[in-house]
N, C-alpha and C. Protein backbone atom coordinates (compact mmCIF):
# COMPACT_ATOMS: atom_id res chain seq x y z
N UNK A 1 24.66 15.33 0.54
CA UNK A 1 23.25 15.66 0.74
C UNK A 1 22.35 14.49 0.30
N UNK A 2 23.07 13.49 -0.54
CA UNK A 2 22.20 12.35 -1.46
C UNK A 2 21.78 11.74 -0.39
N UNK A 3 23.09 11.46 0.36
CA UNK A 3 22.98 10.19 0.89
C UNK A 3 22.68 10.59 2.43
N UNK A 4 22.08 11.54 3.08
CA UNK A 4 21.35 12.08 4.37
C UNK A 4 19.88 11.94 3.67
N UNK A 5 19.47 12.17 2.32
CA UNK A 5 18.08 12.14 2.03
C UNK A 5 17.71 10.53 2.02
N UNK A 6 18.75 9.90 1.45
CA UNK A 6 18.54 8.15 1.85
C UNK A 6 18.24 7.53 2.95
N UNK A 7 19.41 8.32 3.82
CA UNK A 7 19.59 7.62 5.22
C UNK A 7 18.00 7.87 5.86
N UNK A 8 17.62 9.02 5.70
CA UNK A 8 16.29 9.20 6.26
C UNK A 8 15.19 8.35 5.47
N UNK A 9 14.99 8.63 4.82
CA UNK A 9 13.88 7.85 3.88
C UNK A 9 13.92 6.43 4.82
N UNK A 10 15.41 5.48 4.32
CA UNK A 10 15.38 4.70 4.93
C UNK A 10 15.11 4.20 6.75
N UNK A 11 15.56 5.16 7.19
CA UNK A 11 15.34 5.44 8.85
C UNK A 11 13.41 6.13 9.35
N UNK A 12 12.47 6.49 8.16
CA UNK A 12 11.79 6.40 8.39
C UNK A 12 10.52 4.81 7.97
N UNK A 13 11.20 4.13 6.90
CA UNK A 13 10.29 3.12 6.49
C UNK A 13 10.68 2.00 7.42
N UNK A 14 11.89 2.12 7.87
CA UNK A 14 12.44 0.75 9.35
C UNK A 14 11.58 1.23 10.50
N UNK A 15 11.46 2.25 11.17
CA UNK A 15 10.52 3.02 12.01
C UNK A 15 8.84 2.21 12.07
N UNK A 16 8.89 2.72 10.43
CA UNK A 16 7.25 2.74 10.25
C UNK A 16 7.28 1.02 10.59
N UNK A 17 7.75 0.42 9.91
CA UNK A 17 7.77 -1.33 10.05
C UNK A 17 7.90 -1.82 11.60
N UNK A 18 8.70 -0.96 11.80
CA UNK A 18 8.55 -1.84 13.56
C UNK A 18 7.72 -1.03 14.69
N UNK A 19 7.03 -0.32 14.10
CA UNK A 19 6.12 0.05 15.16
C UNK A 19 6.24 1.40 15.53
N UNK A 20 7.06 1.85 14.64
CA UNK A 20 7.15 3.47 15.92
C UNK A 20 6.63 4.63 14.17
N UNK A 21 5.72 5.00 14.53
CA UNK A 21 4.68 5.81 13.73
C UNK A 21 5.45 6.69 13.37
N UNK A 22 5.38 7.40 14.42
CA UNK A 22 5.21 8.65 14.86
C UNK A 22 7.16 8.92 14.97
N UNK A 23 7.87 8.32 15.13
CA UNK A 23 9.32 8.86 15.03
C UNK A 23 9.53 8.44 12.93
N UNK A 24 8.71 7.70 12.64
CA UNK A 24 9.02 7.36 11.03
C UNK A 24 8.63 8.49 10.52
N UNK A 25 7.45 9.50 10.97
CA UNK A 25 7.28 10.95 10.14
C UNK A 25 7.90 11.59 10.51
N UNK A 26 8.69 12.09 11.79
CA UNK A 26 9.46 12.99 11.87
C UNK A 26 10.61 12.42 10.94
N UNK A 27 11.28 11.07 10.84
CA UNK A 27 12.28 10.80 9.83
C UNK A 27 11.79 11.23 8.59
N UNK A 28 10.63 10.94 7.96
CA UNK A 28 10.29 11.56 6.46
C UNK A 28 10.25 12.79 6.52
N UNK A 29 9.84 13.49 7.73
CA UNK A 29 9.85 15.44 7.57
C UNK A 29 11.46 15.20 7.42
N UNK A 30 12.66 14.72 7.63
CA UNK A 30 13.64 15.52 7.46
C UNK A 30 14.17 14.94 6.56
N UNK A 31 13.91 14.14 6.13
CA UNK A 31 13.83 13.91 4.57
C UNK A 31 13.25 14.83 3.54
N UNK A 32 12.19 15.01 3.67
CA UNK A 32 11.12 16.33 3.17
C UNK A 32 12.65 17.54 3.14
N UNK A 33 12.99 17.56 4.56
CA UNK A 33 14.03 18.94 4.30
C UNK A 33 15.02 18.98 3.84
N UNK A 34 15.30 17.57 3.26
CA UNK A 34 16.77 17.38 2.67
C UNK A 34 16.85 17.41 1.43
N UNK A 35 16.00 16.89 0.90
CA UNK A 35 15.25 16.65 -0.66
C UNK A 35 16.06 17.66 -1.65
N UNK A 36 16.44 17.22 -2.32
CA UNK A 36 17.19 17.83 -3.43
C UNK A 36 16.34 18.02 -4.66
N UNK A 37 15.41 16.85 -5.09
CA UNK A 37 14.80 17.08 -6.45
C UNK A 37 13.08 16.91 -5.83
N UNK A 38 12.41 17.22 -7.31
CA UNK A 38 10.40 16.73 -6.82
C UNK A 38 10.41 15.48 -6.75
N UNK A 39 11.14 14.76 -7.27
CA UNK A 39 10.76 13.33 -7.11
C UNK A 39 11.09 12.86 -5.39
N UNK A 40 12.29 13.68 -5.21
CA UNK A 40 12.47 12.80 -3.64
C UNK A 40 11.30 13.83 -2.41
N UNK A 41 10.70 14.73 -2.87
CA UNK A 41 9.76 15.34 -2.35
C UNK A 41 8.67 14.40 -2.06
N UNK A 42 8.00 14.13 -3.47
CA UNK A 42 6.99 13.48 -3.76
C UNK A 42 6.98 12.15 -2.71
N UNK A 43 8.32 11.15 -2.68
CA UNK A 43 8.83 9.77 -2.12
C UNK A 43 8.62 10.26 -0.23
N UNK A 44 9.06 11.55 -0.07
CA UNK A 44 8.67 11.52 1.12
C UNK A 44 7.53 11.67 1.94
N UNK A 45 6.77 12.95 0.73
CA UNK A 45 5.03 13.02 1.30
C UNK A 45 4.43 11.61 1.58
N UNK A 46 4.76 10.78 0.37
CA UNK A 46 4.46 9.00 0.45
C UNK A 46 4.55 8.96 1.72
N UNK A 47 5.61 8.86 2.40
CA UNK A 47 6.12 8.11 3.32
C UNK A 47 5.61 8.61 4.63
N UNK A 48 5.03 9.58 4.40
CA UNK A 48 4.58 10.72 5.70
C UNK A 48 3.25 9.90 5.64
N UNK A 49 2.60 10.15 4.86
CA UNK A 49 0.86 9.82 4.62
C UNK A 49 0.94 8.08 4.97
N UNK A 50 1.62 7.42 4.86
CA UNK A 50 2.01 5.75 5.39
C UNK A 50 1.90 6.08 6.46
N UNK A 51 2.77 6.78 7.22
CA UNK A 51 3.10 6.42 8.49
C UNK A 51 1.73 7.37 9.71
N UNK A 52 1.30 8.00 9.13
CA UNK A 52 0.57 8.80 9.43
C UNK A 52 -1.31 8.13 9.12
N UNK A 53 -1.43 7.20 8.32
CA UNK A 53 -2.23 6.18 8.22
C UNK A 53 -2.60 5.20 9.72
N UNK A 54 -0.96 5.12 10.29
CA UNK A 54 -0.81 4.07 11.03
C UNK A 54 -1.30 4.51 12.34
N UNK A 55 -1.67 6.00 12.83
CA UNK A 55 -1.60 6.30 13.73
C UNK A 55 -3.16 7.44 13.38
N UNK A 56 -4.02 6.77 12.51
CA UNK A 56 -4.94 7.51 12.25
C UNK A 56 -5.03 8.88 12.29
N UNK A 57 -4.10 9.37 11.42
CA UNK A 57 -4.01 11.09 10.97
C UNK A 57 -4.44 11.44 9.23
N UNK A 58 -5.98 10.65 9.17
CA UNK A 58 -6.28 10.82 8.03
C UNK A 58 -6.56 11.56 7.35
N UNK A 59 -6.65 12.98 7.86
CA UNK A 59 -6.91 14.17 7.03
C UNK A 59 -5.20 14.45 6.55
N UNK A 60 -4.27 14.49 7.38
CA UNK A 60 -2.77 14.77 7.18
C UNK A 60 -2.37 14.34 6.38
N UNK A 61 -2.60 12.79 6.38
CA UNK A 61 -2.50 11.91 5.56
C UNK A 61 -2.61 12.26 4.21
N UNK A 62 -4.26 12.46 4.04
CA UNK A 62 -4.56 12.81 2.44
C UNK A 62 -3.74 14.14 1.91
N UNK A 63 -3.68 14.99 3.10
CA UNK A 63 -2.68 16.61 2.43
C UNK A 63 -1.72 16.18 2.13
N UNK A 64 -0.85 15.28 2.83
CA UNK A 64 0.57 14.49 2.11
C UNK A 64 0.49 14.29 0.64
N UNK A 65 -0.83 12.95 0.94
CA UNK A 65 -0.68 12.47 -0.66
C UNK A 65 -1.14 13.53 -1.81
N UNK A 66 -1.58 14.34 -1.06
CA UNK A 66 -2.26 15.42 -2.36
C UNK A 66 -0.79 16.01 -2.95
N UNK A 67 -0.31 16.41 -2.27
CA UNK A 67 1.19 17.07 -2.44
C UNK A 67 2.20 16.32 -3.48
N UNK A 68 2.05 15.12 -2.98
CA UNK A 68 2.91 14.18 -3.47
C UNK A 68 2.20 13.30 -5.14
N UNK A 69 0.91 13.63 -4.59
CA UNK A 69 0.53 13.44 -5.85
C UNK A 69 0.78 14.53 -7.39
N UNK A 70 0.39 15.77 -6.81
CA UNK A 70 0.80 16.87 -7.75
C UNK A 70 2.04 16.45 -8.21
N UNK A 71 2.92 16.43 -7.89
CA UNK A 71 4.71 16.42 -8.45
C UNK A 71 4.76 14.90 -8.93
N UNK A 72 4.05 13.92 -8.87
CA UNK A 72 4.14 12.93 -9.60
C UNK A 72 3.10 12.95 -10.81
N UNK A 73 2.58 13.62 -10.93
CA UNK A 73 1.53 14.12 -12.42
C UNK A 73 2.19 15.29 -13.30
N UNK A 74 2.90 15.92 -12.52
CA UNK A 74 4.21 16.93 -13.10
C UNK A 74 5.11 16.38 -13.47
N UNK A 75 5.67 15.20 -12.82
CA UNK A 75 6.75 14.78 -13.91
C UNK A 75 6.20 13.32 -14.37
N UNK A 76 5.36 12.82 -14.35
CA UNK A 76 4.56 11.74 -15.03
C UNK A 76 5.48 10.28 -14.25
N UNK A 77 5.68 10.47 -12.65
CA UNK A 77 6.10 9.24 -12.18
C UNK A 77 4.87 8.29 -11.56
N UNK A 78 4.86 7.24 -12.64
CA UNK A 78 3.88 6.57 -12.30
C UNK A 78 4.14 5.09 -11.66
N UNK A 79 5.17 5.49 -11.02
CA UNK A 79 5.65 4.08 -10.11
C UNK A 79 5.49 5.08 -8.14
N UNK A 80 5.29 6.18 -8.41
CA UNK A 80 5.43 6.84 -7.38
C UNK A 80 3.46 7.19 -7.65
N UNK A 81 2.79 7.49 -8.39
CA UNK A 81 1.39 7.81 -8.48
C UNK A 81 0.64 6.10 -8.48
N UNK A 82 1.26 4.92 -8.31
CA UNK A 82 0.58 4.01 -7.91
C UNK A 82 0.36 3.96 -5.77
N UNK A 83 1.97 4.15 -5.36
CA UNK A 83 2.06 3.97 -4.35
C UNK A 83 0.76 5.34 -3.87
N UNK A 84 1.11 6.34 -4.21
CA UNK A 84 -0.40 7.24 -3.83
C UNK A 84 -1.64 6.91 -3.74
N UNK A 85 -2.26 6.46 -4.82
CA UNK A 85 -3.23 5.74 -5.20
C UNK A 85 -3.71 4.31 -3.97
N UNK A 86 -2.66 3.86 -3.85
CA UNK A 86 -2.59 2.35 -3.29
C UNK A 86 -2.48 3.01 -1.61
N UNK A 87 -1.98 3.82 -0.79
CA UNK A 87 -2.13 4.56 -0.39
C UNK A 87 -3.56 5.23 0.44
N UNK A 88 -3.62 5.72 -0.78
CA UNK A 88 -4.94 6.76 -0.43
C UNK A 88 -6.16 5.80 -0.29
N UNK A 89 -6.22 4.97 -1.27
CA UNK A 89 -7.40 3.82 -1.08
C UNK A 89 -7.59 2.97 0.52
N UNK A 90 -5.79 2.78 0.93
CA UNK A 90 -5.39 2.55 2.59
C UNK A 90 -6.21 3.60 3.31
N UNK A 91 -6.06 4.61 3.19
CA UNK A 91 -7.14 5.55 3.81
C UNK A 91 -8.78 5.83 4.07
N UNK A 92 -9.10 5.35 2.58
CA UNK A 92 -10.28 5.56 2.59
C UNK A 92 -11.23 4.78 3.41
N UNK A 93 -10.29 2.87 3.25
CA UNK A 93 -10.83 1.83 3.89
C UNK A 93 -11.24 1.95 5.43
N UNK A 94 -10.52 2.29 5.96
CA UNK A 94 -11.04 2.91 7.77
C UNK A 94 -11.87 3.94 7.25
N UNK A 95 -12.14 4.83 6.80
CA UNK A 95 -12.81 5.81 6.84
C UNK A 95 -14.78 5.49 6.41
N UNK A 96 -14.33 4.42 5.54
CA UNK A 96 -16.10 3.65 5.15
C UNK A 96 -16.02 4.15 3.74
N UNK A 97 -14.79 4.88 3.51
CA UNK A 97 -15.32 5.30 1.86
C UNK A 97 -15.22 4.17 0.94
N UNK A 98 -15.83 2.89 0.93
CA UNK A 98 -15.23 1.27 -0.12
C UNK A 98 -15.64 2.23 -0.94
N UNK A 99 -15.87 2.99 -1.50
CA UNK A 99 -16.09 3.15 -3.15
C UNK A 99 -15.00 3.31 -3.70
N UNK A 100 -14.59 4.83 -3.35
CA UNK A 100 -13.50 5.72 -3.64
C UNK A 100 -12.40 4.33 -3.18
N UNK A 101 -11.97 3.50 -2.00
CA UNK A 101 -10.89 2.37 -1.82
C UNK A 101 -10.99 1.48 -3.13
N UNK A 102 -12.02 1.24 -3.44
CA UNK A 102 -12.13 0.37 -4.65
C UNK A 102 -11.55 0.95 -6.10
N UNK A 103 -11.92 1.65 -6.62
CA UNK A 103 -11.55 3.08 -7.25
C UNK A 103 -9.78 3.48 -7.05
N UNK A 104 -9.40 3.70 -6.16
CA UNK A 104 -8.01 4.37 -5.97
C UNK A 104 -7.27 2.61 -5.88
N UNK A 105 -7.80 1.37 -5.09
CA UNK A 105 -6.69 1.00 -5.69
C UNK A 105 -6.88 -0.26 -7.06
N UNK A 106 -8.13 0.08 -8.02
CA UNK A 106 -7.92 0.24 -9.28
C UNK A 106 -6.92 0.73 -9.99
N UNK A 107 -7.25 1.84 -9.87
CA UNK A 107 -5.58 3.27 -10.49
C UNK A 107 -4.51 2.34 -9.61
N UNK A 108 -4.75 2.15 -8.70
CA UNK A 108 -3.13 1.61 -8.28
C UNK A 108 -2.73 0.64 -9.32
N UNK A 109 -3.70 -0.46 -9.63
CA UNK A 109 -3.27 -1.41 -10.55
C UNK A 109 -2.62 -1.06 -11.52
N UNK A 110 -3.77 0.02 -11.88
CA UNK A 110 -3.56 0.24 -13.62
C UNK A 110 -2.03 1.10 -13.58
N UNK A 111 -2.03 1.89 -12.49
CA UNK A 111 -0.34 2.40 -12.40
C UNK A 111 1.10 1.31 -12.53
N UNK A 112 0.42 0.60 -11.69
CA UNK A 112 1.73 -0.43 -11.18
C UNK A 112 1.99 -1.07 -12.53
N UNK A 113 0.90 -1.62 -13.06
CA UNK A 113 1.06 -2.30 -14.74
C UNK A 113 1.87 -1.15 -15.36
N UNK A 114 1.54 0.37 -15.51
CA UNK A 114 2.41 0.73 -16.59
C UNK A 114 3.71 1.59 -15.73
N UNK A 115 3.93 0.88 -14.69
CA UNK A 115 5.23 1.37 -13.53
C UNK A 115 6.10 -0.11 -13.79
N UNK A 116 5.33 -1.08 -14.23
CA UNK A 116 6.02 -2.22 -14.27
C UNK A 116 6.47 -3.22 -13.17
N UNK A 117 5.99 -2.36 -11.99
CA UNK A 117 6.56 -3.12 -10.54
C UNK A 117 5.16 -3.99 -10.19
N UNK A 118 5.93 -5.35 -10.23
CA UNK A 118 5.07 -6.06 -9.49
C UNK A 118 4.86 -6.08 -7.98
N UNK A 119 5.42 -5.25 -7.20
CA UNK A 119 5.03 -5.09 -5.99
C UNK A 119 4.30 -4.35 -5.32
N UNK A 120 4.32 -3.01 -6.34
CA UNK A 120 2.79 -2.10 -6.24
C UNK A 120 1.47 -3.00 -6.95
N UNK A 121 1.99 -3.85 -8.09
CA UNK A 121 0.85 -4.18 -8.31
C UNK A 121 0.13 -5.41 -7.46
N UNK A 122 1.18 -5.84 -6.50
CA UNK A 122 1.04 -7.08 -5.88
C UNK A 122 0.04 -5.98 -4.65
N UNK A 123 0.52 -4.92 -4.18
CA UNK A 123 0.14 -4.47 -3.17
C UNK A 123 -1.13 -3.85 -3.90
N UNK A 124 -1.91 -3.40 -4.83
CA UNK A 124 -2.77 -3.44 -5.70
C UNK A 124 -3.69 -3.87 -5.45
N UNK A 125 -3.63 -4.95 -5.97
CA UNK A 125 -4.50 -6.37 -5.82
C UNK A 125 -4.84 -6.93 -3.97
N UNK A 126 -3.74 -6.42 -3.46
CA UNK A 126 -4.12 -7.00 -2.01
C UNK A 126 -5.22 -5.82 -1.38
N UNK A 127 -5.20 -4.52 -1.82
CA UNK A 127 -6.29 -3.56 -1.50
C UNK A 127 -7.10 -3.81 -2.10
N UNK A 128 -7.16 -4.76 -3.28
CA UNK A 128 -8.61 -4.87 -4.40
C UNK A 128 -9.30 -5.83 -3.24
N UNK A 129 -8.55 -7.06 -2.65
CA UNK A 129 -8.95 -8.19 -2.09
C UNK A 129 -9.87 -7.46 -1.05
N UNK A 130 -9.41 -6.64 -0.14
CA UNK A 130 -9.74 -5.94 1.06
C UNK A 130 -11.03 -5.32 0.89
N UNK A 131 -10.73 -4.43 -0.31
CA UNK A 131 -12.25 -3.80 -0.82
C UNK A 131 -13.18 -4.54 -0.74
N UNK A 132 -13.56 -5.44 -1.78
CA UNK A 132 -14.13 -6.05 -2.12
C UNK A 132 -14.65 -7.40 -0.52
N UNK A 133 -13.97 -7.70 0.13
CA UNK A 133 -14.23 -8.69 1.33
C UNK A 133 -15.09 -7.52 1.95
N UNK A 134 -14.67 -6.43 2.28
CA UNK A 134 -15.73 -5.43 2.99
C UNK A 134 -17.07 -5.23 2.23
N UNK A 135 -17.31 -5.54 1.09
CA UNK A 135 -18.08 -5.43 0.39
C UNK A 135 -19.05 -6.52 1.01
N UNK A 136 -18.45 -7.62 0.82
CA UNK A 136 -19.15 -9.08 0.77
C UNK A 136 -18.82 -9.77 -0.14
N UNK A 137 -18.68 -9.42 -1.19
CA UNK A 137 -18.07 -10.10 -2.12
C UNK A 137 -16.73 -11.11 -2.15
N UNK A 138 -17.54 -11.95 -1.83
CA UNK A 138 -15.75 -13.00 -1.27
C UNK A 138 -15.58 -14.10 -2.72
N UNK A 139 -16.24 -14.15 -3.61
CA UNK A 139 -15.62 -14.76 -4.69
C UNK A 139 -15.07 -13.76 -5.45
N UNK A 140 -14.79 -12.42 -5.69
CA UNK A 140 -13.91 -11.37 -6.40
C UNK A 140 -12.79 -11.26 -5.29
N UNK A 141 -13.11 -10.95 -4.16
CA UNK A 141 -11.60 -10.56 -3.24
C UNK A 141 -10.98 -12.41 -2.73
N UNK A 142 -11.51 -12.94 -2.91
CA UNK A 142 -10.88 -13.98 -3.07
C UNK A 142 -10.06 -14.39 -4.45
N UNK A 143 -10.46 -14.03 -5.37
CA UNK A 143 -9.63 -13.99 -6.50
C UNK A 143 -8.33 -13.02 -6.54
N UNK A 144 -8.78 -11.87 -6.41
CA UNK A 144 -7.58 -10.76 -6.31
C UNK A 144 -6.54 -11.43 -5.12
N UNK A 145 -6.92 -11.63 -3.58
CA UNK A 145 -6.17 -12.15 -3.23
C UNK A 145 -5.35 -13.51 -3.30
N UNK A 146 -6.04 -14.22 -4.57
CA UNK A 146 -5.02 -15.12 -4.80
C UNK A 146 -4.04 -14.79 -6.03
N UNK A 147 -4.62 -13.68 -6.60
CA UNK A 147 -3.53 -13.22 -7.88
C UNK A 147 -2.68 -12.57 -7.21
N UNK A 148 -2.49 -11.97 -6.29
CA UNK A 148 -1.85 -10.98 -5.27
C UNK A 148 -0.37 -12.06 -4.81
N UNK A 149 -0.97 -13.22 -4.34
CA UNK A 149 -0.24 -14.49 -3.69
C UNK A 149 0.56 -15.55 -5.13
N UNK A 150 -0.45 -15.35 -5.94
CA UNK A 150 0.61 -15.58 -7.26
C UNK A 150 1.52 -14.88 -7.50
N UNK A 151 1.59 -13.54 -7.95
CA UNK A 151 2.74 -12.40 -8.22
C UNK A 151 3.67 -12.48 -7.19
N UNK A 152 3.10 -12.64 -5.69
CA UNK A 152 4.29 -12.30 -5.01
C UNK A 152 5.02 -13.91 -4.99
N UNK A 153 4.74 -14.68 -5.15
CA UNK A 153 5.29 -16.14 -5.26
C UNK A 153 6.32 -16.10 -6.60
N UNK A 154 5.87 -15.51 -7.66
CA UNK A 154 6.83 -15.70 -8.85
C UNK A 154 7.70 -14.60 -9.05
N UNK A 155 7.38 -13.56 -7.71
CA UNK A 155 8.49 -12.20 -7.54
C UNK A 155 9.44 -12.00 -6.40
N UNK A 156 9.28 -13.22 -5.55
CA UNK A 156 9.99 -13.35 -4.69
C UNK A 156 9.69 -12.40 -3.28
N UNK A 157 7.95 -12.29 -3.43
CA UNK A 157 7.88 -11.36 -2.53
C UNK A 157 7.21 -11.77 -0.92
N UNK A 158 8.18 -12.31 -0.40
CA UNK A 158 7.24 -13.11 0.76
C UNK A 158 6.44 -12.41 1.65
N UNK A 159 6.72 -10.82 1.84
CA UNK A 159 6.56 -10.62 3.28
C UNK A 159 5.23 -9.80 2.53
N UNK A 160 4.65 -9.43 1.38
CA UNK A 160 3.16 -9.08 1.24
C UNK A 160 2.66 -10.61 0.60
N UNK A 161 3.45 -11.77 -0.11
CA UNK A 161 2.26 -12.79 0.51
C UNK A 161 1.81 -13.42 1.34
N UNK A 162 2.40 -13.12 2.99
CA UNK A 162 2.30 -13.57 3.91
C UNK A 162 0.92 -12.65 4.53
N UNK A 163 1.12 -11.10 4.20
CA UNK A 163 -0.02 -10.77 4.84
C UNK A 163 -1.48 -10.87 4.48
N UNK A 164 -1.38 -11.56 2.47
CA UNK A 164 -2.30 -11.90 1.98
C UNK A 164 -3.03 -13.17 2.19
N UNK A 165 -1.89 -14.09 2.47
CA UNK A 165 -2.21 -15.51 3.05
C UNK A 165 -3.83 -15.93 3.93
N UNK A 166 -2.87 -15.24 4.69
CA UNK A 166 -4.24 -15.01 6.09
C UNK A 166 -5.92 -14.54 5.24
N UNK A 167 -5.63 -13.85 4.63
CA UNK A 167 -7.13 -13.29 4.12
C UNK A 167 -7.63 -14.27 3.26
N UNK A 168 -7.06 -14.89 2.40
CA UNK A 168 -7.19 -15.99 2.05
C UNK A 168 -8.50 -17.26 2.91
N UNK A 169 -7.37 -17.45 3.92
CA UNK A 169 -7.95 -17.86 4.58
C UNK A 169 -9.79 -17.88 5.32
N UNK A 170 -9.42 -16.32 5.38
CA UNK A 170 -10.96 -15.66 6.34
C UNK A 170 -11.57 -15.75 4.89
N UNK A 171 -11.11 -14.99 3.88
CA UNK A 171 -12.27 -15.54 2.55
C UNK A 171 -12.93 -16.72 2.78
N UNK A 172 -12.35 -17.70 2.48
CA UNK A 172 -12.66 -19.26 2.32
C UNK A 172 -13.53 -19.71 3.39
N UNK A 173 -13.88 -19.40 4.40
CA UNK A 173 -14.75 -19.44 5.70
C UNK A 173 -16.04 -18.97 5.00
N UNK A 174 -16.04 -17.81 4.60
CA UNK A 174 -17.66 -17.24 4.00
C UNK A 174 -18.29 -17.89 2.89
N UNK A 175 -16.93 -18.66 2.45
CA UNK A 175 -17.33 -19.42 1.02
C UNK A 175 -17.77 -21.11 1.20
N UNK A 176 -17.62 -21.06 2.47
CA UNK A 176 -17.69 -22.28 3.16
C UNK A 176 -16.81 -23.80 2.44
N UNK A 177 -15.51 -23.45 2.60
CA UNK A 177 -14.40 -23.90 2.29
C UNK A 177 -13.84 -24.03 3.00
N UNK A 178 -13.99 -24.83 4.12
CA UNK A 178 -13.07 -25.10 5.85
C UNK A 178 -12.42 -25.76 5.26
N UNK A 179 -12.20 -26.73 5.15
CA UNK A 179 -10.52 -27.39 4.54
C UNK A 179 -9.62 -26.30 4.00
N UNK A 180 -9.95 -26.01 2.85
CA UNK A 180 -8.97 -25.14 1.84
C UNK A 180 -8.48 -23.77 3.17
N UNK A 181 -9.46 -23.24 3.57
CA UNK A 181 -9.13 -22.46 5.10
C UNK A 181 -8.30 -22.80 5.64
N UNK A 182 -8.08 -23.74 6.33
CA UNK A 182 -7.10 -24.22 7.34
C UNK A 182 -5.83 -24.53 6.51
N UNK A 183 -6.15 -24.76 5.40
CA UNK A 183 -4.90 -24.92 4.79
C UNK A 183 -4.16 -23.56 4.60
N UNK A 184 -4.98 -22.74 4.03
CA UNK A 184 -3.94 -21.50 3.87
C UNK A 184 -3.89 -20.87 5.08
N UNK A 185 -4.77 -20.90 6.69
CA UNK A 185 -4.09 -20.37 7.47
C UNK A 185 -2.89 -21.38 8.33
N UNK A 186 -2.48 -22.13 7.40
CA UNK A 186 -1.38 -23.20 8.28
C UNK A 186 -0.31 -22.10 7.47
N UNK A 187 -0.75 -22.15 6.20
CA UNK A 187 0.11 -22.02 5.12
C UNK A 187 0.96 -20.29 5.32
N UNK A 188 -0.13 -19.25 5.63
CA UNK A 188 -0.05 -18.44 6.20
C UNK A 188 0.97 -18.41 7.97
């Protein structure tokens, strides 16, 4: 039963990555039905409300993470209540809510720091960058996105500093930094 709740999990986050939305939630619903404990509950609502992001089902979305949030405040998993957080703030950003995005992926930070994973916190910081550029503020999301591109450089994480790269880039345009621009979108 362990290893059908894996296979799915995993068969829905390969899905979600290459493009197919909508077959990655039906893989997390049967994950959802395989689930043995709250924690692999919780890992799948995640994975529903991701993929369900992608295909603008943002009310669904948030009922996921609400779900998934409860059972990670029940058993105090706060490597699973960052990805929510980090998450839900993904949501808010299409929606126009920058406050609440700014806000949720704060808590993401502050989760990921005491989750210890630098890759929520890397992914953290790359929603702080986002916030904040929608804002206007391009000397703060220009910072976050270069702390974002630090962590994932000294964590071995290429494929979220690659998508931070680029922003980098569009920062540095508003800051009127065309050299340093072109450099990180080569670099990117």
């Amino acid at each position: 039963k362990r290893d059908i709740y894996d296979l799915y999990m995993l068969k829905g986050l390969c899905l979600r990555e290459i493009g197919s939305p909508t077959d990655s939630i039906t893989a997390y619903q049967e994950a959802l039905e395989s689930s043995l404990a709250d924690t692999d509950r919780c890992r799948a609502h995640i994975g529903i409300a991701a993929a369900m992001r992608v295909i603008d089902k943002y009310d669904e979305a948030l009922s996921s993470l609400a779900e998934a949030e409860e059972i990670a405040r029940a058993s105090n998993l706060t490597f699973e209540l960052s990805q929510i957080h980090y998450n839900r703030g993904n949501l808010y950003f299409p929606l126009g809510k920058i406050e609440g995005c700014l806000e949720q992926h704060m808590i993401a930070l502050e989760t990921a720091r005491q989750a210890e994973s630098p890759e929520c916190e890397a992914r953290a910081m790359s929603g702080l960058g986002d916030a904040y550029y929608s804002q206007g503020r391009m000397i703060t999301s220009l910072k976050y996105f270069r702390q974002c591109i630090d962590l994932c450089r000294s964590h071995g994480l290429g494929r979220i500093r690659v998508e931070n790269q680029y922003m980098t880039a569009w920062t540095r345009i508003y800051l009127s930094e065309i050299q340093g621009s072109l450099e990180d979108a080569i670099d990117a």
